[in-house]
Protein backbone atom coordinates (compact mmCIF):
# COMPACT_ATOMS: atom_id res chain seq x y z
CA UNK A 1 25.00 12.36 3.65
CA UNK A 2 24.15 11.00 0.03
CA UNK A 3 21.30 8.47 -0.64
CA UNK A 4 21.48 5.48 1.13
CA UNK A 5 20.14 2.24 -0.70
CA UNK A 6 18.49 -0.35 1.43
CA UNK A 7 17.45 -3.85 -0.08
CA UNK A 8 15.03 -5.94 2.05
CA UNK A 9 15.29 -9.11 0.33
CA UNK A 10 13.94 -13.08 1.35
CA UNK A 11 12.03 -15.33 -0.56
CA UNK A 12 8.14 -15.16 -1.18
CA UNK A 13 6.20 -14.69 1.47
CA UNK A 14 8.77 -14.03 4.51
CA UNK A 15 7.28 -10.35 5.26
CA UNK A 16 9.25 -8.21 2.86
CA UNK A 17 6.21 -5.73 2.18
CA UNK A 18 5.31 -5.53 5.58
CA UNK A 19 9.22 -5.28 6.55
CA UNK A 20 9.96 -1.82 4.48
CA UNK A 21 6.44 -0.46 5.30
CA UNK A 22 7.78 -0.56 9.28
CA UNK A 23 10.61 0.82 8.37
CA UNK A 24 9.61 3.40 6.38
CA UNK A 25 6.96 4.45 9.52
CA UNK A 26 10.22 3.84 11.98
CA UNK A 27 12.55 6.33 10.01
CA UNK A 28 10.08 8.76 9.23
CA UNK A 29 9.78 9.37 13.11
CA UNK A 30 12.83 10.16 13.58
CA UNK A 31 13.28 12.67 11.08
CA UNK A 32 14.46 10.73 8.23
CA UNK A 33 13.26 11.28 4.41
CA UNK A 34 12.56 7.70 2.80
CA UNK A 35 11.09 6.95 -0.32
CA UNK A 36 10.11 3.26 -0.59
CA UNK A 37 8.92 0.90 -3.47
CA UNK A 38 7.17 -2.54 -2.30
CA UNK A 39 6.64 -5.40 -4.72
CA UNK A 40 4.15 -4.43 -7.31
CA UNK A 41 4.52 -0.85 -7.62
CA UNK A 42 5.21 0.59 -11.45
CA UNK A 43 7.10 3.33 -9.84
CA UNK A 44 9.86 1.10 -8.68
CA UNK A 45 12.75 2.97 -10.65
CA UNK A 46 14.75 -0.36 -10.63
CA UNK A 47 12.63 -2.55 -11.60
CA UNK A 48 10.51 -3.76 -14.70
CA UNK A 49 7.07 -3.99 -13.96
CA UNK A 50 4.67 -4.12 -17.06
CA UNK A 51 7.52 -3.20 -19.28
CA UNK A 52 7.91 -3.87 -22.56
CA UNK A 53 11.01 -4.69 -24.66
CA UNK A 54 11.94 -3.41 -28.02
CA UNK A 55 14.85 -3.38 -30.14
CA UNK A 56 15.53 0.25 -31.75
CA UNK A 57 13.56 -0.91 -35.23
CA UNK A 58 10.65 -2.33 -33.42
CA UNK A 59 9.91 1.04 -31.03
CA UNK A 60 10.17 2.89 -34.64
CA UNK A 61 8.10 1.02 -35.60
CA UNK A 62 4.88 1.58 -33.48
CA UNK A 63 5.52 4.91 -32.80
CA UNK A 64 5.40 5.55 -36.85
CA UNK A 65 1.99 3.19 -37.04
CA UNK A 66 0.40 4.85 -34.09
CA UNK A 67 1.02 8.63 -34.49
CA UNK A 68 -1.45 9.73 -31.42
CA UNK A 69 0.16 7.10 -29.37
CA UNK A 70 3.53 8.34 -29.74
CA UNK A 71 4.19 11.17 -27.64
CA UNK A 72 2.91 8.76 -24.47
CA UNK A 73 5.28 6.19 -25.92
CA UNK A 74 8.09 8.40 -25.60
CA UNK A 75 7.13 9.53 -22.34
CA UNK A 76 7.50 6.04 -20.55
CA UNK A 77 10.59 4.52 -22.41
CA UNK A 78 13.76 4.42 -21.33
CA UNK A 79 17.02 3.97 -23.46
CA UNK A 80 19.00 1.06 -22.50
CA UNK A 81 21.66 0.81 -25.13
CA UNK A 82 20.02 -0.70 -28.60
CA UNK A 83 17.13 -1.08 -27.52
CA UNK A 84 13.89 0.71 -25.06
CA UNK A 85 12.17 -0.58 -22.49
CA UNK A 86 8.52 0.66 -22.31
CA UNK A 87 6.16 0.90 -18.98
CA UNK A 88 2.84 -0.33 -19.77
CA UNK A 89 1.25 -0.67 -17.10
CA UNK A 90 0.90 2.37 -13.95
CA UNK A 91 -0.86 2.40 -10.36
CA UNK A 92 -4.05 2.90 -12.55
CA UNK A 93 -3.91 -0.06 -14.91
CA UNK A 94 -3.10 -0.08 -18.81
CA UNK A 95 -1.27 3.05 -19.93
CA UNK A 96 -2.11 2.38 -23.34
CA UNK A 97 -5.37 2.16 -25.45
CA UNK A 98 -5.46 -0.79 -27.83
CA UNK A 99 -4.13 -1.95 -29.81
CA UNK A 100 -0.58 -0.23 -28.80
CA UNK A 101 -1.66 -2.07 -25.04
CA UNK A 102 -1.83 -5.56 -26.29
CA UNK A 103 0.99 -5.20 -28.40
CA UNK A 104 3.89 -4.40 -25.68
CA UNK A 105 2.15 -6.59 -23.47
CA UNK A 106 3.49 -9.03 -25.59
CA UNK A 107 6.76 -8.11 -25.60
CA UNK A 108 6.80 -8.09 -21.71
CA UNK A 109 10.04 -8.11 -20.63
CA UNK A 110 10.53 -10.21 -17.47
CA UNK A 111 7.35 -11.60 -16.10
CA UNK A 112 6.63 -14.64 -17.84
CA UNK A 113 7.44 -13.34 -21.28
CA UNK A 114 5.62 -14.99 -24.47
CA UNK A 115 9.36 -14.55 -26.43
CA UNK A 116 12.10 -14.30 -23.38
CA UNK A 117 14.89 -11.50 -25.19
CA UNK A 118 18.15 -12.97 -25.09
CA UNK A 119 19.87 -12.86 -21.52
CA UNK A 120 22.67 -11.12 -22.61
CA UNK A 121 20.47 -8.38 -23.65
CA UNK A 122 18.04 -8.65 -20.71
CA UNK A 123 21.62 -8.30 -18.02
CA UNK A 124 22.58 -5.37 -20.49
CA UNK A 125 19.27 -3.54 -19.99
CA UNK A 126 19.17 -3.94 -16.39
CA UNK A 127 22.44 -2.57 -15.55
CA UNK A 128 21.77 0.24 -17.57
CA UNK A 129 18.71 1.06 -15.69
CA UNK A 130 20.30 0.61 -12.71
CA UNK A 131 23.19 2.49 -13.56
CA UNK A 132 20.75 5.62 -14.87
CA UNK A 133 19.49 5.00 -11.27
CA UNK A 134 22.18 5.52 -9.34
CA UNK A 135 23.00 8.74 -11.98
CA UNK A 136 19.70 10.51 -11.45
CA UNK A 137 20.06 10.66 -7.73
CA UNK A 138 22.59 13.01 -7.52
CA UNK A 139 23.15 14.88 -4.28
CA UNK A 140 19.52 13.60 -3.01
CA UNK A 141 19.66 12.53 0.41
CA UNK A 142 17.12 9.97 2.75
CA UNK A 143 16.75 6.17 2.10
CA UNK A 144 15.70 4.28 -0.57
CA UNK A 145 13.81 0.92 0.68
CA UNK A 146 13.17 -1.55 -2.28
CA UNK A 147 11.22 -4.76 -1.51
CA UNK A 148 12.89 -7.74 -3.48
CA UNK A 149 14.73 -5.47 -6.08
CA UNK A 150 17.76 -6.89 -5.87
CA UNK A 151 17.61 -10.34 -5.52
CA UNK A 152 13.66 -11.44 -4.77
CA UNK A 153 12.65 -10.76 -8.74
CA UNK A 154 16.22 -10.97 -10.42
CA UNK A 155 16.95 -13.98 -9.16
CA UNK A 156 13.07 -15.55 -10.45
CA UNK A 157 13.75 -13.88 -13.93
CA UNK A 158 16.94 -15.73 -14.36
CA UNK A 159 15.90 -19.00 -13.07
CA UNK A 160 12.33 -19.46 -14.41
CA UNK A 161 12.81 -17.37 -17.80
CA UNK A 162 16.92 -18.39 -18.82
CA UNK A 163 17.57 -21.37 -16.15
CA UNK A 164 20.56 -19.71 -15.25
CA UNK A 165 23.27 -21.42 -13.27
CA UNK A 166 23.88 -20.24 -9.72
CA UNK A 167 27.11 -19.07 -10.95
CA UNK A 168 25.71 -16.92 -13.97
CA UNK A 169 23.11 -15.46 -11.86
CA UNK A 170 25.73 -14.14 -9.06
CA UNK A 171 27.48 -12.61 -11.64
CA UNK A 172 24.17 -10.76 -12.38
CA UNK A 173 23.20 -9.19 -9.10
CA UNK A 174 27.37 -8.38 -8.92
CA UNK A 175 26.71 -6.85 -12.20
CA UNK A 176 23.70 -4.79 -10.46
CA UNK A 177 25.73 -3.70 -7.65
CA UNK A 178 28.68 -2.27 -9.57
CA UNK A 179 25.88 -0.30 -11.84
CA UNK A 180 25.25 1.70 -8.51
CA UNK A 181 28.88 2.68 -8.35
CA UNK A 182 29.85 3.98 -4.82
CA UNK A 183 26.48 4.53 -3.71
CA UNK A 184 25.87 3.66 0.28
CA UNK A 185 23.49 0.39 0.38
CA UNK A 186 22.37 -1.90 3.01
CA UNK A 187 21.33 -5.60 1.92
CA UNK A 188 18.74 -7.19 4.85
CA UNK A 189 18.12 -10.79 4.03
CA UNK A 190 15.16 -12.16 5.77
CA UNK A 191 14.69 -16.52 6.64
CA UNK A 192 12.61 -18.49 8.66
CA UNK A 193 13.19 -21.68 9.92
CA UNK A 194 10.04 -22.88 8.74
CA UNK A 195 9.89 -22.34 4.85
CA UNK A 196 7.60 -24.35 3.94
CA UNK A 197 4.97 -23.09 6.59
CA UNK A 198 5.66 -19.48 6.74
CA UNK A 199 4.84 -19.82 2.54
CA UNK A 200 1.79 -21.36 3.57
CA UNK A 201 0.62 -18.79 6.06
CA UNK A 202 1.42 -15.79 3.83
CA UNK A 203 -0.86 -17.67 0.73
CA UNK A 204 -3.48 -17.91 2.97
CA UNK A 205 -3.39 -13.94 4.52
CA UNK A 206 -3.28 -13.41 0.24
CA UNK A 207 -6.46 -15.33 -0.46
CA UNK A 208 -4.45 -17.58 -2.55
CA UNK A 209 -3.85 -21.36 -3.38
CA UNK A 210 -2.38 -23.90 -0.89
CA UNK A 211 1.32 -24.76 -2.28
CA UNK A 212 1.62 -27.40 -4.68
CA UNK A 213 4.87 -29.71 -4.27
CA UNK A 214 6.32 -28.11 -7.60
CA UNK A 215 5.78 -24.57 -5.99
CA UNK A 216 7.39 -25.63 -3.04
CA UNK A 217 10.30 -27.16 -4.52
CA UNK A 218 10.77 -24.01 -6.46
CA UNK A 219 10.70 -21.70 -3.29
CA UNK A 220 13.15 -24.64 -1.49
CA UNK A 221 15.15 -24.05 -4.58
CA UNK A 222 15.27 -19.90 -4.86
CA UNK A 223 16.20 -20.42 -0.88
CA UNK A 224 19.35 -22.26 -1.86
CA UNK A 225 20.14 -19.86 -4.40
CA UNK A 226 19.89 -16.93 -3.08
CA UNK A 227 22.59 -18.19 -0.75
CA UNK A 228 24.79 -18.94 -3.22
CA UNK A 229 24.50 -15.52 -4.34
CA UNK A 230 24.92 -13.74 -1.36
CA UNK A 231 27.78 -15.93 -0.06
CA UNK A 232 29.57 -14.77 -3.48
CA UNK A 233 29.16 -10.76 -2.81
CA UNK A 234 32.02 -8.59 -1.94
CA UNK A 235 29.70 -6.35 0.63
CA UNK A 236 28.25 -7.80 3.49
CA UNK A 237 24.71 -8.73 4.11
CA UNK A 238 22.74 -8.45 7.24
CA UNK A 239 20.70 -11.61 7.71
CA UNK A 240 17.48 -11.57 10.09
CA UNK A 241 15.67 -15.28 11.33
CA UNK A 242 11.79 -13.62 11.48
CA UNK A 243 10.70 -17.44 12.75
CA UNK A 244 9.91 -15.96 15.95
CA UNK A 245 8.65 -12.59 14.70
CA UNK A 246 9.87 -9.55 13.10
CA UNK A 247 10.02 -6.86 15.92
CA UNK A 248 13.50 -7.74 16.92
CA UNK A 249 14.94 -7.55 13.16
CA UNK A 250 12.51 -4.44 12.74
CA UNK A 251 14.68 -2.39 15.54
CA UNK A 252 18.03 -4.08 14.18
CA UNK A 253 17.58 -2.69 10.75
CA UNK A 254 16.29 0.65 11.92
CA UNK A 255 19.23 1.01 14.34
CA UNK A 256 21.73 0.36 11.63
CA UNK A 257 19.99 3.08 8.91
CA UNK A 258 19.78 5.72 11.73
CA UNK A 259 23.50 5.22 12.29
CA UNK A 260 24.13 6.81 8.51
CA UNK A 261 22.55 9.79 9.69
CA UNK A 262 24.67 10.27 13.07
């Protein structure tokens, strides 16, 4: 049995985190190798946390103006076709002194960007680290849990940085999935009946703001879209309501990955 790629998706706040940590405790005792990446984590292989983007002339460039800088350059970029992405940022903080730090901070690549790269560029780089991904495994075997890879940040990217249509950004996470080629993966999709307060309670557990009425509309919004999306896919999706709680989903999902390993 090959890697097996499991996608806990839902919009903010809906217990994604807290859903792959579970898992990951409920597979482990039973035997099973997992590696998991929550939301946040600079490790996430899939994702673009504190990256930078340069085109091949620009990553020339500052390796050639900072000479001591560039062997740690080279060391967290990755090639995506005519361009690198750089990491930035690690578990630690900055990666970089200054004034390298500052200056691919502001050529972040997806979280609010000060100069958004053009989207055919940013759907380009992302398949092609998703496709080096799915590459690099090779016979590995266990479970891969991402929190929010696959749709959860995508999906935000696309509608807050490009305003993509809900059209365009199916064709994106399709575009995503193919990149893995025949890989085994698993798409959960937790909801709640109660969006607007299960949002709520999750701000407050984070020590954060009450929702404003444009926030909510936004997370109203993402909900709609990422059924769109999912209703377009080719491979089905497992979809959990966690209103009541998340124990009964929690055995569902660990049920169905033990199964690969029977």
């Amino acid at each position: 049995m090959q890697a097996v790629l499991v996608f806990v998706e839902g919009v903010s706040g809906v217990g994604k985190s807290t859903m792959v940590q579970r898992l990951e405790e409920d597979l482990r005792a039973k035997g099973i190798a997992v590696t998991s990446y929550l939301e946040g984590d600079p490790e996430n292989p899939i994702d673009f946390y504190s990256t930078a983007y340069l085109p091949e002339r620009e990553h020339k460039s500052i390796c050639q103006r900072y000479p001591g800088e560039r062997e740690k350059i080279a060391a967290h970029t990755r090639d995506v076709g005519g361009a690198k992405l750089v990491r930035y940022g690690g578990p630690g903080g900055p990666l970089f002194s200054q004034p390298v730090q500052g200056e691919l901070e502001q050529r972040e690549f997806c979280y609010k960007p000060a100069r958004p790269v053009p989207v055919e560029e940013y759907q380009v780089a992302c398949q092609k680290v998703w496709e080096d991904f799915s590459t690099s495994l090779g016979e590995d075997q266990g479970i891969f849990l991402f929190d929010g890879s696959l749709l959860h940040h995508p999906l935000n990217d696309l509608m807050r940085n490009y305003h993509l249509t809900a059209e365009r950004s199916a064709q994106h996470v399709q575009g995503l999935l193919r990149a893995l080629g025949q890989r085994q993966r698993h798409i959960f999709y937790l909801e709640t009946q109660d969006l607007a307060g299960q949002l709520e309670q999750a701000r407050k557990e984070r020590g954060q703001k009450p929702l404003s009425p444009k926030q909510l509309a936004f997370w109203e919004a993402r909900y709609q879209r990422d059924q769109t999306v999912l209703a377009s896919l080719e491979e089905k999706c497992c979809r959990y309501d966690v209103t009541p709680g998340w124990d009964l989903a929690r055995e569902q999902m660990a049920e169905t990955l033990l199964k690969c390993f029977m």
